[in-house]
N, C-alpha and C. Protein backbone atom coordinates (compact mmCIF):
# COMPACT_ATOMS: atom_id res chain seq x y z
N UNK A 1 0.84 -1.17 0.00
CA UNK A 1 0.00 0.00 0.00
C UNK A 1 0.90 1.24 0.00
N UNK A 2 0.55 2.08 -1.20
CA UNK A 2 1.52 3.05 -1.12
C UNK A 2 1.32 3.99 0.36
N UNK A 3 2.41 4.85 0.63
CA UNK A 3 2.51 6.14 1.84
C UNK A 3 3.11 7.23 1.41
N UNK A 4 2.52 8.12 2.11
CA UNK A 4 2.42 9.48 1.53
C UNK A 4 4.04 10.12 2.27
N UNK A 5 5.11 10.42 2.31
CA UNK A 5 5.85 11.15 2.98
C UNK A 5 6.26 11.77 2.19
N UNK A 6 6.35 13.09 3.27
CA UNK A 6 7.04 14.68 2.88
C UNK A 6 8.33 14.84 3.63
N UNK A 7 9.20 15.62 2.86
CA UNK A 7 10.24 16.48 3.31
C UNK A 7 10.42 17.72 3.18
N UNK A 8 11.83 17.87 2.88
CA UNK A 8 12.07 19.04 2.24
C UNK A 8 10.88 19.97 1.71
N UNK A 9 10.57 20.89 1.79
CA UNK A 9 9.79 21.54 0.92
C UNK A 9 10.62 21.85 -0.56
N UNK A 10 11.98 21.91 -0.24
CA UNK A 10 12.47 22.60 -1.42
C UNK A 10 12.54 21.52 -2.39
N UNK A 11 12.61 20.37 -2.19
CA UNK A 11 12.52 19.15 -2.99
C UNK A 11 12.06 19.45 -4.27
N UNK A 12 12.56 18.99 -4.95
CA UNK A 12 12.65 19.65 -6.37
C UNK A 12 11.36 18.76 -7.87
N UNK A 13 11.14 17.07 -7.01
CA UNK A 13 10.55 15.81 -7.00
C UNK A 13 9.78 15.66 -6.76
N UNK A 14 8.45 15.11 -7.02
CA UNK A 14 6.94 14.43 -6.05
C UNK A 14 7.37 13.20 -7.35
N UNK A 15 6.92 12.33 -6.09
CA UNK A 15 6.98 11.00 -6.74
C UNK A 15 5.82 10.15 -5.90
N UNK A 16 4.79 9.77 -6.69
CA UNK A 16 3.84 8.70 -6.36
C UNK A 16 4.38 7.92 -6.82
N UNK A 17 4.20 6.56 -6.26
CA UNK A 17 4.11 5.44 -6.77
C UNK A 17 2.63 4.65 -7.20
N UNK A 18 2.77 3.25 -7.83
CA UNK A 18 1.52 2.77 -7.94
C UNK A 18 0.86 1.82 -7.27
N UNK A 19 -0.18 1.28 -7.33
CA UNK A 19 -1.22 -0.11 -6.96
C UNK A 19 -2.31 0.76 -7.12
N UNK A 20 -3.37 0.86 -6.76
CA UNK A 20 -4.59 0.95 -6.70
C UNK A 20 -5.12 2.76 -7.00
N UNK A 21 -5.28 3.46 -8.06
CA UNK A 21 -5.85 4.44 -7.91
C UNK A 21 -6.85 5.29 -6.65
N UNK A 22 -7.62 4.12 -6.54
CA UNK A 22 -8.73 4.97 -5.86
C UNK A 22 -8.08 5.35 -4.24
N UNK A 23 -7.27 4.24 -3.99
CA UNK A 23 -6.56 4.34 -2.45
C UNK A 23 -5.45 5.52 -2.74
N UNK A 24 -4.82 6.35 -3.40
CA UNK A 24 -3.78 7.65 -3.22
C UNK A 24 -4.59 8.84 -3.25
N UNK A 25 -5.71 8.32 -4.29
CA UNK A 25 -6.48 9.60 -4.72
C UNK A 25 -7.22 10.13 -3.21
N UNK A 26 -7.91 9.08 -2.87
CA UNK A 26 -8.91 9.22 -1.45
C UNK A 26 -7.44 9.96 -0.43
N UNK A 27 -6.72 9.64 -0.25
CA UNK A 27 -5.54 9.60 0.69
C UNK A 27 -4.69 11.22 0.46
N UNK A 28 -5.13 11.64 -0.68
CA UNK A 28 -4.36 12.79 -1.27
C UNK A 28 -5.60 13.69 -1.00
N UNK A 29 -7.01 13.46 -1.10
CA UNK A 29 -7.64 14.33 -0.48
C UNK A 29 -7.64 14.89 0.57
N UNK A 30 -7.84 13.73 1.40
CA UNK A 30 -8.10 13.74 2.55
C UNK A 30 -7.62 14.87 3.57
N UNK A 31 -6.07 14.05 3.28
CA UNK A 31 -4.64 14.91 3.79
C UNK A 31 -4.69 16.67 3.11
N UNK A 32 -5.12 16.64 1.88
CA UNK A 32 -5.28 17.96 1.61
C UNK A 32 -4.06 18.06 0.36
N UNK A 33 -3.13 16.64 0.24
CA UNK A 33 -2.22 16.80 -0.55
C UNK A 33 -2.90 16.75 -2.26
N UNK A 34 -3.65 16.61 -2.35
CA UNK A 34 -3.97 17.03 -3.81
C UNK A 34 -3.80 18.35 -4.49
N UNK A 35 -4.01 19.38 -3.84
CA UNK A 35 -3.89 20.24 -3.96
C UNK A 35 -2.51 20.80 -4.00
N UNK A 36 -1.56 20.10 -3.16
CA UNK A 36 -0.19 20.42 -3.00
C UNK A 36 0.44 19.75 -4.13
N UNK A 37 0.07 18.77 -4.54
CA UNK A 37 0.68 18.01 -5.81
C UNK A 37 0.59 19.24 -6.80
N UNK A 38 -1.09 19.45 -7.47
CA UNK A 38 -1.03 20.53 -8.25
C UNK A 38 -0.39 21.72 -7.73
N UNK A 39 -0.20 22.37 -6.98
CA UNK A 39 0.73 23.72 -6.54
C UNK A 39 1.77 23.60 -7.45
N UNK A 40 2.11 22.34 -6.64
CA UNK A 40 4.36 21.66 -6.78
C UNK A 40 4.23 21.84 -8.35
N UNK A 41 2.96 21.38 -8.92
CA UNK A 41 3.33 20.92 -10.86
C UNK A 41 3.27 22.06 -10.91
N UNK A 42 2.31 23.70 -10.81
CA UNK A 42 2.47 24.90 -11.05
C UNK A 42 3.73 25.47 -10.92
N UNK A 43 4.17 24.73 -10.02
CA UNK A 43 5.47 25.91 -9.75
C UNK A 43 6.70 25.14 -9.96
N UNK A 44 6.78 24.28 -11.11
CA UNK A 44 7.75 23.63 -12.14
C UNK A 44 8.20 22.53 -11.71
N UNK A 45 7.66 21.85 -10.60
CA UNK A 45 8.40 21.15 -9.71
C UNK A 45 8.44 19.45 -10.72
N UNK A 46 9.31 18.74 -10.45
CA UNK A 46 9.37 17.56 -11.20
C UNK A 46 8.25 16.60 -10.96
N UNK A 47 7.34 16.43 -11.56
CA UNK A 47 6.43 14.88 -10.66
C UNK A 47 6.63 13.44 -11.49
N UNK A 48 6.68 12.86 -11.21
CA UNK A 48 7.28 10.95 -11.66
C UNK A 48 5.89 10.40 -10.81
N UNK A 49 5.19 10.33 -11.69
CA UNK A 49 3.75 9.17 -11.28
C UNK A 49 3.93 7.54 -11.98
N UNK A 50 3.85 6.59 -11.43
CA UNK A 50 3.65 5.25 -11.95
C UNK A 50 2.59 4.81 -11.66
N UNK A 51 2.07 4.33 -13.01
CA UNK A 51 0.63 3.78 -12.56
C UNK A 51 -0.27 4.59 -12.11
N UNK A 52 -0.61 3.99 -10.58
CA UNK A 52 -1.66 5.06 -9.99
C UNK A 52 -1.31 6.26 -9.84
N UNK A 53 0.04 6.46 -9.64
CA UNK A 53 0.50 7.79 -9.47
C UNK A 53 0.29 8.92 -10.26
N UNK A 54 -0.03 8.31 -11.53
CA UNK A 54 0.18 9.19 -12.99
C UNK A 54 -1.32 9.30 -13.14
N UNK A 55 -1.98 8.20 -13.01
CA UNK A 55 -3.66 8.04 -13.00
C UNK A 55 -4.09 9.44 -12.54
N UNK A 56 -4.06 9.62 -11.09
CA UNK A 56 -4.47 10.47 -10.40
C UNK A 56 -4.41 11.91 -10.91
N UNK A 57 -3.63 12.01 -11.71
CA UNK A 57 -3.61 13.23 -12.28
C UNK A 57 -4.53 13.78 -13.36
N UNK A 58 -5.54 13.22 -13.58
CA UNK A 58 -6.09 13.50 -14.75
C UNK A 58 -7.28 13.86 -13.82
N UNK A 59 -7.92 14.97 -14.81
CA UNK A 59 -9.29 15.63 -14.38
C UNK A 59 -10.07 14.27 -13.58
N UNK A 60 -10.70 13.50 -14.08
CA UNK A 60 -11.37 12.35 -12.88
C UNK A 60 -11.07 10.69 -12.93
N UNK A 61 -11.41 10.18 -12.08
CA UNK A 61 -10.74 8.68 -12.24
C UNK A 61 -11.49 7.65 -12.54
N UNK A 62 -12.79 8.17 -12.65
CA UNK A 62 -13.96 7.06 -12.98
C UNK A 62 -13.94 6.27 -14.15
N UNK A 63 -13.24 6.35 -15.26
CA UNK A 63 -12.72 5.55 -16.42
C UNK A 63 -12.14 4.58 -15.59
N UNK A 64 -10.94 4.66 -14.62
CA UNK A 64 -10.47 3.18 -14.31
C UNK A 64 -11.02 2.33 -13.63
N UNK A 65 -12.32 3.03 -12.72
CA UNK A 65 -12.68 1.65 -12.37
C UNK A 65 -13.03 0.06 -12.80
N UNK A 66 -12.56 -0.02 -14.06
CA UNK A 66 -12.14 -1.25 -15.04
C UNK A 66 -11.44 -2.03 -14.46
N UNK A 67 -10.19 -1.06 -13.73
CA UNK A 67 -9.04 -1.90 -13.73
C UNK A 67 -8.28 -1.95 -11.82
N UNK A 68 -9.27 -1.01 -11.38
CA UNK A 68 -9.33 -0.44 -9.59
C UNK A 68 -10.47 -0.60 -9.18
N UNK A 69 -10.27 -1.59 -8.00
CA UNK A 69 -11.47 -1.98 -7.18
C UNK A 69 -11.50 -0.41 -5.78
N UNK A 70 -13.08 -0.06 -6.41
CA UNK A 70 -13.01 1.09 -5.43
C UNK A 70 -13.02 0.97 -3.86
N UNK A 71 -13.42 -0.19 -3.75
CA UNK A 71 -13.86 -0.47 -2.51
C UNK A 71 -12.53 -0.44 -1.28
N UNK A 72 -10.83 -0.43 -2.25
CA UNK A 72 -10.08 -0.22 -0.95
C UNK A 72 -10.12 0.71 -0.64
N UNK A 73 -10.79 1.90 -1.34
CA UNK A 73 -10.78 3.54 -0.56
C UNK A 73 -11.99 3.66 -0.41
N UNK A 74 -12.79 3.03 0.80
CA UNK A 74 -13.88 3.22 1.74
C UNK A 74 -14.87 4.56 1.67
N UNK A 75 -13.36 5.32 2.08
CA UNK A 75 -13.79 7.02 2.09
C UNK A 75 -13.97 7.53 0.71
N UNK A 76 -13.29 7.38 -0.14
CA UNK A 76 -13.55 8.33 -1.50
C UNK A 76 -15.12 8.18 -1.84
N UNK A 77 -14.98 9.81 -1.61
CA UNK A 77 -16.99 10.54 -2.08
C UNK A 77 -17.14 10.69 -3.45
N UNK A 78 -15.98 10.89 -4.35
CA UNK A 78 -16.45 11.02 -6.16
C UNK A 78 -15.12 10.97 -6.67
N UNK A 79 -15.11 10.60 -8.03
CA UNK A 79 -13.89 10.33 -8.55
C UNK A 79 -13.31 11.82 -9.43
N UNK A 80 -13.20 12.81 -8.69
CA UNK A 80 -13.17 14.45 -9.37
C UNK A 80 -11.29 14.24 -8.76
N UNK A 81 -10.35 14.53 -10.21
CA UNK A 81 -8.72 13.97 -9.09
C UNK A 81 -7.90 15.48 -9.33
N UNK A 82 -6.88 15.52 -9.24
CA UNK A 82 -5.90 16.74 -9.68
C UNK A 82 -5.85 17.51 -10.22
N UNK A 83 -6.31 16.87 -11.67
CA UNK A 83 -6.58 17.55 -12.97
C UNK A 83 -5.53 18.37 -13.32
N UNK A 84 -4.05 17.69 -13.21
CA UNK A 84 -2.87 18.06 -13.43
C UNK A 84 -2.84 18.15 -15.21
N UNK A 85 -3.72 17.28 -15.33
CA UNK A 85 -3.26 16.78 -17.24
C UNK A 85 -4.80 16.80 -18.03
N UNK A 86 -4.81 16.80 -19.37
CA UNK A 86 -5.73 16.89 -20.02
C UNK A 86 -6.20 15.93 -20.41
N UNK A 87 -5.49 14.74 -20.30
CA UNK A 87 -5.88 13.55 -21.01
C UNK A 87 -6.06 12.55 -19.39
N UNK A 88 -6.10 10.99 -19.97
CA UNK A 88 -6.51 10.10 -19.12
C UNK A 88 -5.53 9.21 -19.31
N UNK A 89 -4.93 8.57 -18.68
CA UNK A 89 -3.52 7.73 -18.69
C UNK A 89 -4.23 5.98 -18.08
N UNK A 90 -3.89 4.98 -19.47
CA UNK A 90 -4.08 3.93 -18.85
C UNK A 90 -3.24 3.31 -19.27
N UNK A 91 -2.33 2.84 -18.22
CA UNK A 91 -1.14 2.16 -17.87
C UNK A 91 -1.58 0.65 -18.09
N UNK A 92 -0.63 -0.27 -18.35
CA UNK A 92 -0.48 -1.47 -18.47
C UNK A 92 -0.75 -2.02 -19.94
N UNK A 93 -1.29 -1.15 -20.89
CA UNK A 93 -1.86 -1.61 -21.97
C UNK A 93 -1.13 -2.77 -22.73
N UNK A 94 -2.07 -4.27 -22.97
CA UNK A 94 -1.80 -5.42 -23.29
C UNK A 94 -0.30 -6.18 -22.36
N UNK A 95 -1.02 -5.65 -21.23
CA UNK A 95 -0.13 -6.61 -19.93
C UNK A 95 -1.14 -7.43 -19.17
N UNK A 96 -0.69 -8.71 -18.93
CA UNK A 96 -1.15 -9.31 -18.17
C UNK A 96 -0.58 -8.78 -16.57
N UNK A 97 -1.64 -8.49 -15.61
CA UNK A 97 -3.73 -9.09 -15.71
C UNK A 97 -3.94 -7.99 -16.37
N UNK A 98 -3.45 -6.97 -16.90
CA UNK A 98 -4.61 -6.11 -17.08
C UNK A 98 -5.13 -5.89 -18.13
N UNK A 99 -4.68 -6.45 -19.17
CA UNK A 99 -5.32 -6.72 -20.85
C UNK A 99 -6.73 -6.93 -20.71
N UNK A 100 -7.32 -7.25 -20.30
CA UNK A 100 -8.83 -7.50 -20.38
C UNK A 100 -9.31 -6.00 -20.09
N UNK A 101 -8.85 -5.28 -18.98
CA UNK A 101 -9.64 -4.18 -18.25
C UNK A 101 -9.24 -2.81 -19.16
N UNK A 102 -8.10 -3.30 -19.63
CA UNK A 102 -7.93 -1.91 -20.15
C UNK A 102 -8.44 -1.82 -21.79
N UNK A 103 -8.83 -2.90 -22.12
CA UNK A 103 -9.31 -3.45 -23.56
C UNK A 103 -10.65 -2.56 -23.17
N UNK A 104 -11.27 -3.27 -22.01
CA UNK A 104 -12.88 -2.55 -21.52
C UNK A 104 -12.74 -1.20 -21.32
N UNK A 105 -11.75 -0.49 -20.50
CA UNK A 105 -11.56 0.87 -20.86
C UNK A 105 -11.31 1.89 -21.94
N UNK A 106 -10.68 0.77 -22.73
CA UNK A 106 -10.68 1.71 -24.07
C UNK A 106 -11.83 1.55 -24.90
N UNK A 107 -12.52 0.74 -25.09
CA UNK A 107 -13.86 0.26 -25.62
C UNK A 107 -15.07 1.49 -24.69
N UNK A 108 -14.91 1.63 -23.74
CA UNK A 108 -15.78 1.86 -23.30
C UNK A 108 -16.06 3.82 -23.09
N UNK A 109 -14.47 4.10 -23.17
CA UNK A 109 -14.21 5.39 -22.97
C UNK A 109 -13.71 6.30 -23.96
N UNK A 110 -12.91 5.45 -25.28
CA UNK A 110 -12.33 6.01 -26.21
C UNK A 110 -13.04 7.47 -26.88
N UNK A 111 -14.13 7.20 -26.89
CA UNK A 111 -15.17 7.61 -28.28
C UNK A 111 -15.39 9.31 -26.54
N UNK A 112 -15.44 9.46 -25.61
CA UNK A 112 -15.95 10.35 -24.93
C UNK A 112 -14.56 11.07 -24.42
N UNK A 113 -13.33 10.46 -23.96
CA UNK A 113 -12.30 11.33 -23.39
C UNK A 113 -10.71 11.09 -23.68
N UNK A 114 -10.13 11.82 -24.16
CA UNK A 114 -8.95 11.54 -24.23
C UNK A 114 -7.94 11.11 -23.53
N UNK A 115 -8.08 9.60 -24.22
CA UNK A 115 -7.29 8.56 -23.37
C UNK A 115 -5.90 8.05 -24.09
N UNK A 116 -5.04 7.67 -23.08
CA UNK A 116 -3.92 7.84 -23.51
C UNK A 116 -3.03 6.49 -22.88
N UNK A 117 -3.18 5.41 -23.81
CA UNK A 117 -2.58 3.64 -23.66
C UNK A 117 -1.55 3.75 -23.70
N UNK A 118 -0.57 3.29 -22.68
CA UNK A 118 1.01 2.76 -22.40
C UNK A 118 1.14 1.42 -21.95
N UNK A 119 2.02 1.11 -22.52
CA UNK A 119 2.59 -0.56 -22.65
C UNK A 119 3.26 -0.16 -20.77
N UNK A 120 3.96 -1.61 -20.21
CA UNK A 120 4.92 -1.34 -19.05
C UNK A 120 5.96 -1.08 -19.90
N UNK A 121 5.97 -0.63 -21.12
CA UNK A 121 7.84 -0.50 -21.56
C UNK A 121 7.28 0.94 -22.31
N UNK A 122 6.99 1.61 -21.57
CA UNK A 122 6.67 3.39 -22.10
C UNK A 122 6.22 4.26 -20.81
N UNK A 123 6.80 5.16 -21.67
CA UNK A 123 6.61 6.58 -20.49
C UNK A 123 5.75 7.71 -21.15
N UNK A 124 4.74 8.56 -20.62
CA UNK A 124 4.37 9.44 -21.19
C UNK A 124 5.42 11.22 -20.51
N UNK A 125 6.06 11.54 -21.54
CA UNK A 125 6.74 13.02 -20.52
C UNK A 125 5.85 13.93 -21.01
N UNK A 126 5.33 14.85 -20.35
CA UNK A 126 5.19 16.23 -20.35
C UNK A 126 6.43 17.91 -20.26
N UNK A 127 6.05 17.75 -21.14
CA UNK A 127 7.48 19.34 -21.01
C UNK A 127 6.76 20.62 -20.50
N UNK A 128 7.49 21.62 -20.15
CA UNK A 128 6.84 22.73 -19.81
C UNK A 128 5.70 23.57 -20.20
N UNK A 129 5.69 22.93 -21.70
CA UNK A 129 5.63 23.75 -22.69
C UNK A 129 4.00 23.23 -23.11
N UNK A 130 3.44 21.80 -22.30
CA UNK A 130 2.54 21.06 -22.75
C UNK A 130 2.58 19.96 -23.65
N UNK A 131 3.89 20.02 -24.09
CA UNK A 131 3.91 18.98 -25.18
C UNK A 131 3.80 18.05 -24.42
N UNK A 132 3.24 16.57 -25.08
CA UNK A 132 2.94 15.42 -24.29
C UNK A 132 3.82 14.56 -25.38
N UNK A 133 4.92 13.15 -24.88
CA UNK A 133 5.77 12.59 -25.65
C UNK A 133 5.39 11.14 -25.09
N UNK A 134 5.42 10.00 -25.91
CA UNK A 134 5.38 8.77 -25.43
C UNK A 134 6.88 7.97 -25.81
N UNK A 135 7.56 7.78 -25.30
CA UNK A 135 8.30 6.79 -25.15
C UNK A 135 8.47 5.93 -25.03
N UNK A 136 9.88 4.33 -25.71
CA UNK A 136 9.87 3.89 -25.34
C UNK A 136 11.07 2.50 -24.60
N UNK A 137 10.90 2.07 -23.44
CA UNK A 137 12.47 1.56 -23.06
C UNK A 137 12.56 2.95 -21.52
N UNK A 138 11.84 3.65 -21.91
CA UNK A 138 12.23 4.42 -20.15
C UNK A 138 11.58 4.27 -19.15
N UNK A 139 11.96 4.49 -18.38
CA UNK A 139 11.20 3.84 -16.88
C UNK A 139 11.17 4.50 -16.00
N UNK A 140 10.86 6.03 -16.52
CA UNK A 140 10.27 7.07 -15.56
C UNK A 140 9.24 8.35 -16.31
N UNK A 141 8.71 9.12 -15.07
CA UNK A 141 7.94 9.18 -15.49
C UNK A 141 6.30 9.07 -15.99
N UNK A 142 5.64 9.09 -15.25
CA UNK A 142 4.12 8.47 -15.74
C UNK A 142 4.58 7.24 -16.25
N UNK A 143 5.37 6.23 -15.29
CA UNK A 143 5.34 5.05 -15.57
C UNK A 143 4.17 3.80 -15.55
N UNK A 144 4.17 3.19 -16.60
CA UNK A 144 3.56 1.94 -16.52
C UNK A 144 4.07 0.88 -15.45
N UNK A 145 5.07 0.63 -15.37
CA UNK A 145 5.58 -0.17 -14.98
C UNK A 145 4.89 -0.96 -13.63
N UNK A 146 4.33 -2.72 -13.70
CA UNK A 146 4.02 -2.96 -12.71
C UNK A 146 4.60 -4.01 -11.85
């Protein structure tokens, strides 16, 4: 189960890690750190999301429940997340287990929001500038990797 720790403020880094969307997102509310995530990305700061980490960033998370059982985050009241990014990030694409769910997510979501499929051997970067880049062979980053 991922954990939330802070340091430095001057830290230059936010790094989520992954497992379960709905459990960082609920957990980043809560604490109030959602809001601090988006600050840190306003004010140039580096963020490295994997998986759920990268998930969470998109305007809402209700597309993955395909592939995230909501039920480990008890508390989460609606799936409204960061809204760090414009698009929707679904990690694992044609990995086992998650080939089935994310087949259903793209089937199910393609045609309404801009969604955006990574293998575990790709990275999506964002530059300052908005440009969005997919890569592949790196392993940071809005990683897939599970």
């Amino acid at each position: 189960m991922p954990k939330f720790i802070f340091g430095e403020e001057k830290a230059g880094v936010i790094y989520v890690s992954g497992w379960n969307s709905c459990y960082p997102l609920q957990e980043s509310k809560r604490k109030g750190i959602d809001k601090l995530i988006g600050a840190c990305i306003n004010d140039g700061k580096l963020y490295i999301g994997e998986s759920a980490g990268s998930i969470i960033l998109a305007p809402n998370i209700e597309y993955i429940r395909r592939m995230d059982d909501a039920s480990v985050a008890e508390s989460l009241e609606n799936y409204e997340a960061i809204s760090a990014i414009n698009f929707y990030l679904v990690p694992h694409y044609n990995s086992i287990p998650f080939k089935g769910a994310v087949n259903k997510i793209i089937k199910e979501y393609n045609d309404n929001i801009p969604l955006v499929a990574i293998s575990n051997n790709q990275a999506v970067i964002i530059e300052n500038d908005g440009k969005r880049t997919i890569t592949k062979g790196v392993k940071f980053l809005f990683i897939s990797q599970y």
